[in-house]
C-alpha atoms as a PDB file:
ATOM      1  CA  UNK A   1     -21.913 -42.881-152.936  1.00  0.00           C
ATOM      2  CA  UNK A   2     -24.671 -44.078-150.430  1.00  0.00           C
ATOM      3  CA  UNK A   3     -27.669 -45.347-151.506  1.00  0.00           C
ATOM      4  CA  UNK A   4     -31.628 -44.199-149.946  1.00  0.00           C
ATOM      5  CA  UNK A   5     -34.412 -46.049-149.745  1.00  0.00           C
ATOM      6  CA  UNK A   6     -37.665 -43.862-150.650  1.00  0.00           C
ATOM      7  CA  UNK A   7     -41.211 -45.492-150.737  1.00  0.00           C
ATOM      8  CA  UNK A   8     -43.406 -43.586-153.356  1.00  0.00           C
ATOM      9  CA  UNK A   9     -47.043 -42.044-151.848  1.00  0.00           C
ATOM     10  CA  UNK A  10     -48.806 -41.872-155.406  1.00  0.00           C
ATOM     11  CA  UNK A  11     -47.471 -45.723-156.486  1.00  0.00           C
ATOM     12  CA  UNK A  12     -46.644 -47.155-152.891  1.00  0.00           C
ATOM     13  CA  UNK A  13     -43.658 -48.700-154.834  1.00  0.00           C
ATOM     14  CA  UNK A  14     -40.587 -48.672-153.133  1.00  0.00           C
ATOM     15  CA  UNK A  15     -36.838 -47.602-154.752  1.00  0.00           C
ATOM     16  CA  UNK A  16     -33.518 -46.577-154.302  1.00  0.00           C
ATOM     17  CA  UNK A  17     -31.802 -43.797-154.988  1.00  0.00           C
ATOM     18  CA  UNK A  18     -27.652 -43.337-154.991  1.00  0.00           C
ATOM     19  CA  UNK A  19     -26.440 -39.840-154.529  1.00  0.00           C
ATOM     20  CA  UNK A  20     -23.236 -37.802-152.713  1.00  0.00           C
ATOM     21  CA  UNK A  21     -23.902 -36.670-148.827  1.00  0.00           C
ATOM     22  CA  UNK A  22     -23.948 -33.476-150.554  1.00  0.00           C
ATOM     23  CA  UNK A  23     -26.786 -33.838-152.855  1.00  0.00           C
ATOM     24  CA  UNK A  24     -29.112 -35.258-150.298  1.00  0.00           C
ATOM     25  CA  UNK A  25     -31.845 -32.919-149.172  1.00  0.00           C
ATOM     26  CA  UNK A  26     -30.575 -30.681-152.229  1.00  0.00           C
ATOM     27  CA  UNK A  27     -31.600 -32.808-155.226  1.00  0.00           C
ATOM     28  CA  UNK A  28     -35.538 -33.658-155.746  1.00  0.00           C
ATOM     29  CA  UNK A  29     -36.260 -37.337-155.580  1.00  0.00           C
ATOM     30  CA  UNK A  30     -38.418 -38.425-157.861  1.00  0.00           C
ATOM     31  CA  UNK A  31     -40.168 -41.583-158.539  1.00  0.00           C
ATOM     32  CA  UNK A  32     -38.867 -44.313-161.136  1.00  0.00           C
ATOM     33  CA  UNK A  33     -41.463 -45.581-161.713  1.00  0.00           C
ATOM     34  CA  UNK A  34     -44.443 -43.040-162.029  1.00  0.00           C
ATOM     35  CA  UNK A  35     -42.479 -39.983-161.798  1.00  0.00           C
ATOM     36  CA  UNK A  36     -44.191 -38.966-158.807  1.00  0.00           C
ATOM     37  CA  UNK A  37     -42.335 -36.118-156.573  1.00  0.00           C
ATOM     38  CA  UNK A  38     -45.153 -37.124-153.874  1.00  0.00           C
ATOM     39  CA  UNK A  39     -42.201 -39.675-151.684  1.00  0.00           C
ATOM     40  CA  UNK A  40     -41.018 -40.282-148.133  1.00  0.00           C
ATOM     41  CA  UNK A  41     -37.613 -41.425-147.193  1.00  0.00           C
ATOM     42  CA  UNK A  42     -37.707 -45.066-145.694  1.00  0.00           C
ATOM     43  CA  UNK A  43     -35.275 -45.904-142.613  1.00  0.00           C
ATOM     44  CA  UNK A  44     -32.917 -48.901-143.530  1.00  0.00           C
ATOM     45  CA  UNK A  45     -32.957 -51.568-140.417  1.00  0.00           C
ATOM     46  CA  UNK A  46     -29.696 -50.679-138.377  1.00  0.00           C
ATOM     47  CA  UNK A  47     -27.221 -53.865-137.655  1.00  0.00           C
ATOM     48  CA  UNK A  48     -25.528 -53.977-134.402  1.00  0.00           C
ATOM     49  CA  UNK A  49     -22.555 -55.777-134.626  1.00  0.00           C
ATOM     50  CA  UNK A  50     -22.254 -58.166-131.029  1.00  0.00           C
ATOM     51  CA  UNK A  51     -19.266 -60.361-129.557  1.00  0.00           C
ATOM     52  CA  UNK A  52     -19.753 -63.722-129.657  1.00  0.00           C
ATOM     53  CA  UNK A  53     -19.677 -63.573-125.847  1.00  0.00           C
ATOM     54  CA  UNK A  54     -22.157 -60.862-125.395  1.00  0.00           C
ATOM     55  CA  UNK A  55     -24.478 -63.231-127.878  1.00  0.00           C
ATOM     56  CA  UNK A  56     -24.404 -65.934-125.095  1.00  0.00           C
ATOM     57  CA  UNK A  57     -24.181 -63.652-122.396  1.00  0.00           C
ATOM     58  CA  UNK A  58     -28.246 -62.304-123.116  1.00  0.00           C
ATOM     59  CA  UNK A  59     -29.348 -66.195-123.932  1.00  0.00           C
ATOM     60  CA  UNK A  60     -27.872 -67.639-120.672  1.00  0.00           C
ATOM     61  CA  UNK A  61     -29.743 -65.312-118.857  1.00  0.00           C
ATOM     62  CA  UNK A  62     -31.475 -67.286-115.812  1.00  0.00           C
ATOM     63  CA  UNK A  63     -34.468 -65.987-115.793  1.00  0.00           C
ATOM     64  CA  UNK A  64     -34.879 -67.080-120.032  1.00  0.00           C
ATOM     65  CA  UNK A  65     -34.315 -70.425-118.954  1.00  0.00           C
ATOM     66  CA  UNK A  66     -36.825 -70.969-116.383  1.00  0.00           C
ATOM     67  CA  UNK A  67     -39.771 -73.456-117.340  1.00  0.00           C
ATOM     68  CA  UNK A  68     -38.201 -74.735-120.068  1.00  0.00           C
ATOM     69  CA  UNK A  69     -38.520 -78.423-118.455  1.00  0.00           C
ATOM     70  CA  UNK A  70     -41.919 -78.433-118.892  1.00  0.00           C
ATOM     71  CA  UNK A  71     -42.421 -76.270-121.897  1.00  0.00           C
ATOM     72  CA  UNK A  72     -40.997 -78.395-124.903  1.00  0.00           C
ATOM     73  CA  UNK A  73     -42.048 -75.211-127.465  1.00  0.00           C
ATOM     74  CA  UNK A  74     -40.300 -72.862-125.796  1.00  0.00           C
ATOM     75  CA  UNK A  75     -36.991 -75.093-125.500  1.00  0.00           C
ATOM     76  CA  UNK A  76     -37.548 -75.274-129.194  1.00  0.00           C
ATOM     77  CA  UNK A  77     -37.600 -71.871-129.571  1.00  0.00           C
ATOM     78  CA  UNK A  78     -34.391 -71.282-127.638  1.00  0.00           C
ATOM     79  CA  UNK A  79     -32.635 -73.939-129.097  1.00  0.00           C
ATOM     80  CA  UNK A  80     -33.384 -72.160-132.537  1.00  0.00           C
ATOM     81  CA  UNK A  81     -32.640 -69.218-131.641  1.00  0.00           C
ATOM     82  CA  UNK A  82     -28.951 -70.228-130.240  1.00  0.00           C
ATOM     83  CA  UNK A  83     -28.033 -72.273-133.631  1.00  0.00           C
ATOM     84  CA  UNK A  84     -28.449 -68.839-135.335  1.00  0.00           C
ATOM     85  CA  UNK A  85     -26.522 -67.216-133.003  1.00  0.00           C
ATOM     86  CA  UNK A  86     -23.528 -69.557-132.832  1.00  0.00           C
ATOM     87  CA  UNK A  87     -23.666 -69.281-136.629  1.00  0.00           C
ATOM     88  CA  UNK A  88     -22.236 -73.046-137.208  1.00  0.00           C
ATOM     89  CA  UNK A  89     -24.100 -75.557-139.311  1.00  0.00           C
ATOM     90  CA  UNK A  90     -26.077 -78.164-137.183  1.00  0.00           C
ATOM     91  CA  UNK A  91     -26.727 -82.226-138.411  1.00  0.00           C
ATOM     92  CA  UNK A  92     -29.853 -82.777-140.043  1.00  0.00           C
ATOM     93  CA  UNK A  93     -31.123 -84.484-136.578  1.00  0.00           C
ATOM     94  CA  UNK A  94     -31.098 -81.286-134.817  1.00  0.00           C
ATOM     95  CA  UNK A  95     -33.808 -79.744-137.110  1.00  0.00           C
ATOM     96  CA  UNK A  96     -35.719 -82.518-136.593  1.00  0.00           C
ATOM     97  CA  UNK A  97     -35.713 -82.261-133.097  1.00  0.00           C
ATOM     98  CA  UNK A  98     -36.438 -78.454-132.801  1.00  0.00           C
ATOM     99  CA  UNK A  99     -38.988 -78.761-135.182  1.00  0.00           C
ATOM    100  CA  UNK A 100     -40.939 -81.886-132.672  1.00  0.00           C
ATOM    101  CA  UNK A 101     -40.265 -79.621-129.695  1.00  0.00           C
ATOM    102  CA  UNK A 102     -41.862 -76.264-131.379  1.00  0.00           C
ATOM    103  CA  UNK A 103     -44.886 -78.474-132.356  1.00  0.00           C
ATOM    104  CA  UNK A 104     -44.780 -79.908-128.700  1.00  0.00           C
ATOM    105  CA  UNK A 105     -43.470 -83.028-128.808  1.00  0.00           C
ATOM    106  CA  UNK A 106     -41.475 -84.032-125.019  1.00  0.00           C
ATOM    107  CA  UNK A 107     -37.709 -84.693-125.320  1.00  0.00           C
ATOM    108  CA  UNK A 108     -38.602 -87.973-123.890  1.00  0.00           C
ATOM    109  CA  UNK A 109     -40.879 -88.732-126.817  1.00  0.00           C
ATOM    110  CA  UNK A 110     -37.877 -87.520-129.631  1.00  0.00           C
ATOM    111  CA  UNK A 111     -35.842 -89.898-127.929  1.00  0.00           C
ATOM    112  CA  UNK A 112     -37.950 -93.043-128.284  1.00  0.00           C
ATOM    113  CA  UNK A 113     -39.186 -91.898-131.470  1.00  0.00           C
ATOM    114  CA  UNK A 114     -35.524 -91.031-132.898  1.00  0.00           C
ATOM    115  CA  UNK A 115     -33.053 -93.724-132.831  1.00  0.00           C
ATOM    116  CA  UNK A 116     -29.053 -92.575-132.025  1.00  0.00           C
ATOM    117  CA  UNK A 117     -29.596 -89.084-131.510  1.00  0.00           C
ATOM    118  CA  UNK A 118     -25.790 -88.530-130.242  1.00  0.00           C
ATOM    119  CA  UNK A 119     -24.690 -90.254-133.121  1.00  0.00           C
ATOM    120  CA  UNK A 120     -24.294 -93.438-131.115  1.00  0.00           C
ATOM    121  CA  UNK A 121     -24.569 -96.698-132.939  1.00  0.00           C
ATOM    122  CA  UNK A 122     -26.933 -99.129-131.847  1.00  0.00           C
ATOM    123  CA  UNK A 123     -25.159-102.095-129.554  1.00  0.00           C
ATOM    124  CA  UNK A 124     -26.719-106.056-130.195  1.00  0.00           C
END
Protein backbone atom coordinates (compact mmCIF):
# COMPACT_ATOMS: atom_id res chain seq x y z
CA UNK A 1 0.00 0.00 0.00
CA UNK A 2 1.30 3.60 -0.83
CA UNK A 3 1.79 5.96 1.61
CA UNK A 4 0.43 10.14 1.41
CA UNK A 5 1.81 12.86 2.81
CA UNK A 6 -1.01 15.34 4.23
CA UNK A 7 -0.03 18.62 6.11
CA UNK A 8 -2.82 19.46 8.72
CA UNK A 9 -4.52 23.31 8.35
CA UNK A 10 -5.79 23.46 12.11
CA UNK A 11 -2.14 21.99 13.62
CA UNK A 12 0.20 22.78 10.53
CA UNK A 13 1.70 19.34 11.54
CA UNK A 14 2.56 17.24 8.87
CA UNK A 15 1.75 13.10 8.58
CA UNK A 16 1.39 10.21 6.64
CA UNK A 17 -1.16 8.22 5.82
CA UNK A 18 -0.95 4.42 4.12
CA UNK A 19 -4.01 3.32 2.28
CA UNK A 20 -5.03 1.04 -1.10
CA UNK A 21 -5.31 3.17 -4.59
CA UNK A 22 -8.79 2.35 -3.94
CA UNK A 23 -9.43 4.02 -0.73
CA UNK A 24 -7.84 7.25 -1.71
CA UNK A 25 -10.25 10.08 -2.32
CA UNK A 26 -12.91 7.56 -0.72
CA UNK A 27 -11.73 7.38 2.90
CA UNK A 28 -11.66 10.81 5.09
CA UNK A 29 -8.20 11.72 6.24
CA UNK A 30 -8.03 12.81 9.38
CA UNK A 31 -5.44 14.29 11.51
CA UNK A 32 -3.22 12.18 14.07
CA UNK A 33 -2.55 14.38 15.92
CA UNK A 34 -5.53 16.84 16.62
CA UNK A 35 -8.10 14.98 14.82
CA UNK A 36 -8.65 17.71 12.55
CA UNK A 37 -10.56 16.79 9.09
CA UNK A 38 -9.41 20.51 8.05
CA UNK A 39 -5.99 18.84 5.71
CA UNK A 40 -4.39 19.24 2.29
CA UNK A 41 -2.54 16.58 0.49
CA UNK A 42 1.29 17.46 0.21
CA UNK A 43 3.20 16.55 -3.20
CA UNK A 44 6.23 14.17 -2.45
CA UNK A 45 9.51 15.62 -4.45
CA UNK A 46 9.65 13.43 -7.73
CA UNK A 47 13.27 11.63 -8.43
CA UNK A 48 14.40 11.42 -11.91
CA UNK A 49 16.55 8.71 -12.34
CA UNK A 50 19.73 10.03 -14.97
CA UNK A 51 22.65 8.01 -16.79
CA UNK A 52 25.77 8.59 -15.59
CA UNK A 53 26.53 10.07 -19.02
CA UNK A 54 23.65 12.37 -19.23
CA UNK A 55 24.97 13.60 -15.50
CA UNK A 56 28.23 14.80 -17.23
CA UNK A 57 26.70 15.58 -20.33
CA UNK A 58 24.60 18.93 -18.53
CA UNK A 59 27.97 19.80 -16.31
CA UNK A 60 30.35 19.85 -19.35
CA UNK A 61 28.24 22.18 -20.88
CA UNK A 62 30.58 25.10 -22.37
CA UNK A 63 28.86 27.77 -21.61
CA UNK A 64 28.85 26.47 -17.41
CA UNK A 65 32.40 26.57 -17.65
CA UNK A 66 33.13 29.93 -18.81
CA UNK A 67 34.83 32.36 -16.16
CA UNK A 68 35.66 29.88 -13.99
CA UNK A 69 39.53 31.01 -14.27
CA UNK A 70 38.90 33.93 -12.59
CA UNK A 71 36.04 33.05 -10.35
CA UNK A 72 37.61 30.64 -7.65
CA UNK A 73 33.79 30.39 -5.87
CA UNK A 74 32.20 29.36 -8.66
CA UNK A 75 34.93 26.57 -9.56
CA UNK A 76 34.15 25.58 -6.04
CA UNK A 77 30.79 25.31 -6.63
CA UNK A 78 31.19 23.14 -9.71
CA UNK A 79 33.67 21.08 -8.36
CA UNK A 80 31.04 20.27 -5.53
CA UNK A 81 28.55 19.80 -7.42
CA UNK A 82 30.43 17.06 -9.77
CA UNK A 83 31.74 14.95 -6.56
CA UNK A 84 27.98 14.46 -5.85
CA UNK A 85 27.27 13.57 -9.09
CA UNK A 86 30.03 11.03 -9.73
CA UNK A 87 28.86 9.59 -6.41
CA UNK A 88 32.56 8.24 -5.39
CA UNK A 89 34.19 9.21 -2.13
CA UNK A 90 36.87 12.02 -2.54
CA UNK A 91 40.38 12.31 -0.08
CA UNK A 92 40.03 14.52 2.70
CA UNK A 93 42.28 17.18 0.60
CA UNK A 94 39.63 17.72 -1.85
CA UNK A 95 37.18 19.17 0.77
CA UNK A 96 39.66 21.27 1.81
CA UNK A 97 40.24 22.67 -1.35
CA UNK A 98 36.54 23.26 -2.39
CA UNK A 99 35.87 24.63 0.76
CA UNK A 100 39.15 27.59 0.16
CA UNK A 101 37.78 28.08 -3.36
CA UNK A 102 33.91 28.68 -2.19
CA UNK A 103 35.33 31.15 0.43
CA UNK A 104 37.57 32.61 -2.44
CA UNK A 105 40.75 31.53 -1.98
CA UNK A 106 42.91 31.31 -5.80
CA UNK A 107 44.07 27.79 -6.78
CA UNK A 108 47.41 29.35 -6.79
CA UNK A 109 47.09 30.27 -3.14
CA UNK A 110 45.75 26.33 -2.13
CA UNK A 111 48.75 25.29 -3.74
CA UNK A 112 51.35 27.22 -1.76
CA UNK A 113 49.31 26.99 1.21
CA UNK A 114 48.73 23.03 0.84
CA UNK A 115 51.72 20.94 0.59
CA UNK A 116 51.43 17.56 -1.96
CA UNK A 117 48.12 18.09 -3.18
CA UNK A 118 48.48 15.11 -5.90
CA UNK A 119 49.64 13.02 -3.29
CA UNK A 120 53.23 13.64 -4.33
CA UNK A 121 55.88 13.31 -1.71
CA UNK A 122 58.10 16.04 -1.11
CA UNK A 123 61.76 15.51 -2.98
CA UNK A 124 65.16 16.87 -0.72
Amino acid sequence: MPFYTYICQSCRRKFDIFMSYSEYGQKPVICKYCQSENVLRAINRVRVLRSDESRMESMADPSSLEGLDDDPQALGKMMRQMSKEVGEEMPPEFDEVVDRLEKGQSPEDIEKEVPNLGGEPDVE
